[in-house]
Protein backbone atom coordinates (compact mmCIF):
# COMPACT_ATOMS: atom_id res chain seq x y z
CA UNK A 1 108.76 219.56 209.14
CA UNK A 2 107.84 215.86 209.75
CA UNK A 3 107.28 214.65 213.31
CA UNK A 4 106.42 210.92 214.63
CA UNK A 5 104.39 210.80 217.92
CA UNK A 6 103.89 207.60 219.72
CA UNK A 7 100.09 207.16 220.47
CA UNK A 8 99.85 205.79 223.60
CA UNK A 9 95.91 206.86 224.52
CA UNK A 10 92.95 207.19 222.10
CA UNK A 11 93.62 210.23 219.28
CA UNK A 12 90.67 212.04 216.99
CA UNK A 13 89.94 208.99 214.55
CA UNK A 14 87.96 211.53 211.92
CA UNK A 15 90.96 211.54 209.13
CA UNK A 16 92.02 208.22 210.00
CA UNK A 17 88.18 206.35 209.82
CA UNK A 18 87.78 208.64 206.16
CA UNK A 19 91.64 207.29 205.00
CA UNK A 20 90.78 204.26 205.95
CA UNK A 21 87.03 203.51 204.05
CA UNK A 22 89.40 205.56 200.88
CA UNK A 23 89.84 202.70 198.11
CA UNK A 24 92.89 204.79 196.83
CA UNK A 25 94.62 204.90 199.92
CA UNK A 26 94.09 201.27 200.64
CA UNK A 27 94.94 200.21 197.24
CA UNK A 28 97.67 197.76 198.54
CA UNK A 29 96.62 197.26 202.05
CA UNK A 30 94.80 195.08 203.93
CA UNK A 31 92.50 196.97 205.24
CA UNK A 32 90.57 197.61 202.10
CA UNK A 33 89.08 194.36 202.93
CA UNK A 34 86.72 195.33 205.17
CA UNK A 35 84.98 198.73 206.55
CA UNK A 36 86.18 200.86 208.77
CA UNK A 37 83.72 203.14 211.93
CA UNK A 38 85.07 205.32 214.78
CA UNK A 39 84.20 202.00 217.17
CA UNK A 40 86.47 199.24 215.57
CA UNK A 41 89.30 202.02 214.87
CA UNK A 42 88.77 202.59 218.99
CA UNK A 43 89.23 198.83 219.61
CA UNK A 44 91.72 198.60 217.19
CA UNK A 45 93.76 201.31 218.77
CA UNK A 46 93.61 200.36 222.59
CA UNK A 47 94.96 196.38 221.48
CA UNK A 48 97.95 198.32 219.86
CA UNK A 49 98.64 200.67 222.95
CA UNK A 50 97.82 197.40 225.38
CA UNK A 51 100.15 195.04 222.80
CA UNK A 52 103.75 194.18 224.07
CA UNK A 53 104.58 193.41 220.33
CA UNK A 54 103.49 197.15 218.59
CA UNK A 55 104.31 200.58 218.81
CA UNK A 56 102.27 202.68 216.59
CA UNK A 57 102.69 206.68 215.62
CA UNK A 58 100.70 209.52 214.03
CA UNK A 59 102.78 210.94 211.13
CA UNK A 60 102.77 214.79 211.06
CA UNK A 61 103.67 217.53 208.28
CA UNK A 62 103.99 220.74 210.78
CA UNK A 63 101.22 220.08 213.02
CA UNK A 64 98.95 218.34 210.09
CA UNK A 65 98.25 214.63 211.00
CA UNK A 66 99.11 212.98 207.57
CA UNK A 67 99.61 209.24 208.74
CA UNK A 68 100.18 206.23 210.59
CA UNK A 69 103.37 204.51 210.77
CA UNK A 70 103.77 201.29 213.07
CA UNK A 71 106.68 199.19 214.58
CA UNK A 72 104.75 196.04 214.80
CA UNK A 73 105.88 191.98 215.12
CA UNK A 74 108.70 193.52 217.67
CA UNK A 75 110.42 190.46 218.69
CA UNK A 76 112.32 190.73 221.70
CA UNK A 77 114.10 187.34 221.38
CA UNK A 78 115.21 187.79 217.96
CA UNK A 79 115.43 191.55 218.20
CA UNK A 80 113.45 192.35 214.58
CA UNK A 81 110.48 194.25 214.15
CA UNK A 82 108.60 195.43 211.05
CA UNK A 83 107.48 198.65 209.28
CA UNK A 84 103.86 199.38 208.26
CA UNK A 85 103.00 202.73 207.23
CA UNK A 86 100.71 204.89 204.88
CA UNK A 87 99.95 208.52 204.17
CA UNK A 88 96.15 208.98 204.50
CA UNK A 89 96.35 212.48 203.16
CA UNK A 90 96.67 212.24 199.22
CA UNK A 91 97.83 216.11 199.67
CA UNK A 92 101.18 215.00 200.74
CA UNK A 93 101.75 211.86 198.31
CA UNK A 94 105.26 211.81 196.60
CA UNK A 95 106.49 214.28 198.60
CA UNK A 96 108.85 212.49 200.65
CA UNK A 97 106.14 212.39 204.07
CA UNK A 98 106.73 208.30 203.75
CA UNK A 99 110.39 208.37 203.59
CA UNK A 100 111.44 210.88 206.41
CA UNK A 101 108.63 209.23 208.65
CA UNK A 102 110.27 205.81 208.18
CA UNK A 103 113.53 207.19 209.06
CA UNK A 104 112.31 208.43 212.00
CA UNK A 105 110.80 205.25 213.35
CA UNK A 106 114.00 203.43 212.03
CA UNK A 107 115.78 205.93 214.67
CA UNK A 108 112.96 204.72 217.99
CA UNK A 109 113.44 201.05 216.04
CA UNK A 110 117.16 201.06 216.66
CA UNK A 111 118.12 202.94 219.59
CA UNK A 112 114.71 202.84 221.87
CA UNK A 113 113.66 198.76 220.41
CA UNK A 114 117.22 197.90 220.32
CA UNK A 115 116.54 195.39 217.51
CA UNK A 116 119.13 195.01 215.07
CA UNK A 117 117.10 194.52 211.47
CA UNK A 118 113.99 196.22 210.56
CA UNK A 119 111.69 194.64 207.69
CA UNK A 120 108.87 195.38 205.47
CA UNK A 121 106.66 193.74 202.82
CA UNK A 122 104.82 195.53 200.08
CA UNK A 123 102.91 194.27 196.76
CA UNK A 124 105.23 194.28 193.57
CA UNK A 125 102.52 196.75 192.11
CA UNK A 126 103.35 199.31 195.02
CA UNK A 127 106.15 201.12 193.57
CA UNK A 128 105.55 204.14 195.39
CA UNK A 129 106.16 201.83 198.91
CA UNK A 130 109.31 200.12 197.32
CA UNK A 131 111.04 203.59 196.95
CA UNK A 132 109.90 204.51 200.19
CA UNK A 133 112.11 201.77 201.23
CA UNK A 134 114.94 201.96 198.83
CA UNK A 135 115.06 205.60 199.96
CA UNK A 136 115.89 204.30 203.41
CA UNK A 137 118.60 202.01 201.93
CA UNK A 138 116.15 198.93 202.51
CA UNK A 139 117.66 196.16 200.33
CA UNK A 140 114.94 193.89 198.59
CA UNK A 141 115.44 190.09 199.78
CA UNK A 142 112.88 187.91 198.98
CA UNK A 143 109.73 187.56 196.54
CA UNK A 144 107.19 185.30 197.42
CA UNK A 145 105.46 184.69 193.87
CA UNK A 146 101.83 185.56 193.50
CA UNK A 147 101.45 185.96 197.21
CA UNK A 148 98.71 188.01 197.47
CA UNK A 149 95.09 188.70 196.26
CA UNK A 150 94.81 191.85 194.28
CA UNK A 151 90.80 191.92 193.75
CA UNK A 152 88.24 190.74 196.79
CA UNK A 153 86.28 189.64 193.69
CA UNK A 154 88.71 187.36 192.44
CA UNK A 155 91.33 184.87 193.63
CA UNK A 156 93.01 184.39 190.01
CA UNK A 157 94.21 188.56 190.11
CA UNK A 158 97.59 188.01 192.12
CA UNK A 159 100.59 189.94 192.64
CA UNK A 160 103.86 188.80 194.55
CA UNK A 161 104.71 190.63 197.97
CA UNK A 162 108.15 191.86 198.38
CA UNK A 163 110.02 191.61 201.37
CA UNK A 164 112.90 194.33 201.86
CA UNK A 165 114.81 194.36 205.29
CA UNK A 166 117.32 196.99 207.00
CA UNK A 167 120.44 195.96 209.22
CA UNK A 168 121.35 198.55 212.10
């Protein structure tokens, strides 16, 4: 069974720190950019609990934390937010973790948020992320062309970052 829980005060970081520093599990995120310790994950955490703007989750499989997903860039005005998620635990890759946890916060999105479209970005080489999405009937509506930096090595290794969206 798969279970979202709102953090709202400092969890174990120990899986999250390892998934983090994990070059395969940040493949196609930003935060393979830098590293990761139990002290910037800390301050990292207590801005999202303190932000007005975020609402972040622990993903579980039964009572095994697997992931993160976050409602972040709420907008109150415009009522949108966006999805960022990953499964840290490459036990539980392809088998659907992703999709029912994004369903769930698509639930706290729409009835607790009140916003009335949901979106998401996600590198054109991701196709794991894109059927996350699709799976969640997130329709694809934009590409912005060579958008982002695959390699920290190299600025001419670009992909283009997709942007998919979901209406209430």
């Amino acid at each position: 069974m798969i279970k979202i829980k709102l953090i709202n005060k400092i969890v174990n970081l120990n899986d999250w720190v390892k998934w983090l520093n994990d070059k395969e599990v940040t493949k196609y995120s930003e935060q393979r950019l830098k590293r990761h310790t139990h002290a910037s994950q800390k301050k990292f955490l207590n801005n999202k609990i303190k932000a007005k703007d975020s609402k972040i989750f622990q993903i579980f499989f039964n009572s095994n934390f697997v992931g993160i997903v976050e409602l972040g860039n709420i907008d109150k005005f415009h009522n949108t937010c966006e999805v960022m998620y990953f499964i840290g635990n490459k036990k539980y890759w392809g088998k659907g973790v992703a999709a029912s946890a994004i369903n769930l916060a698509l639930k706290y999105a729409f009835k607790k948020l009140k916003v009335y479209k949901v979106f998401a970005g996600t590198y054109k080489k991701n196709v794991a992320s894109q059927r996350v999405l699709t799976k969640n009937k997130f329709k694809l509506v934009g590409k912005m062309k060579n958008h982002l930096r695959v390699l920290k090595s190299s600025k001419k290794i670009r992909d283009d970052k997709l942007i998919y969206e979901k209406l209430k």
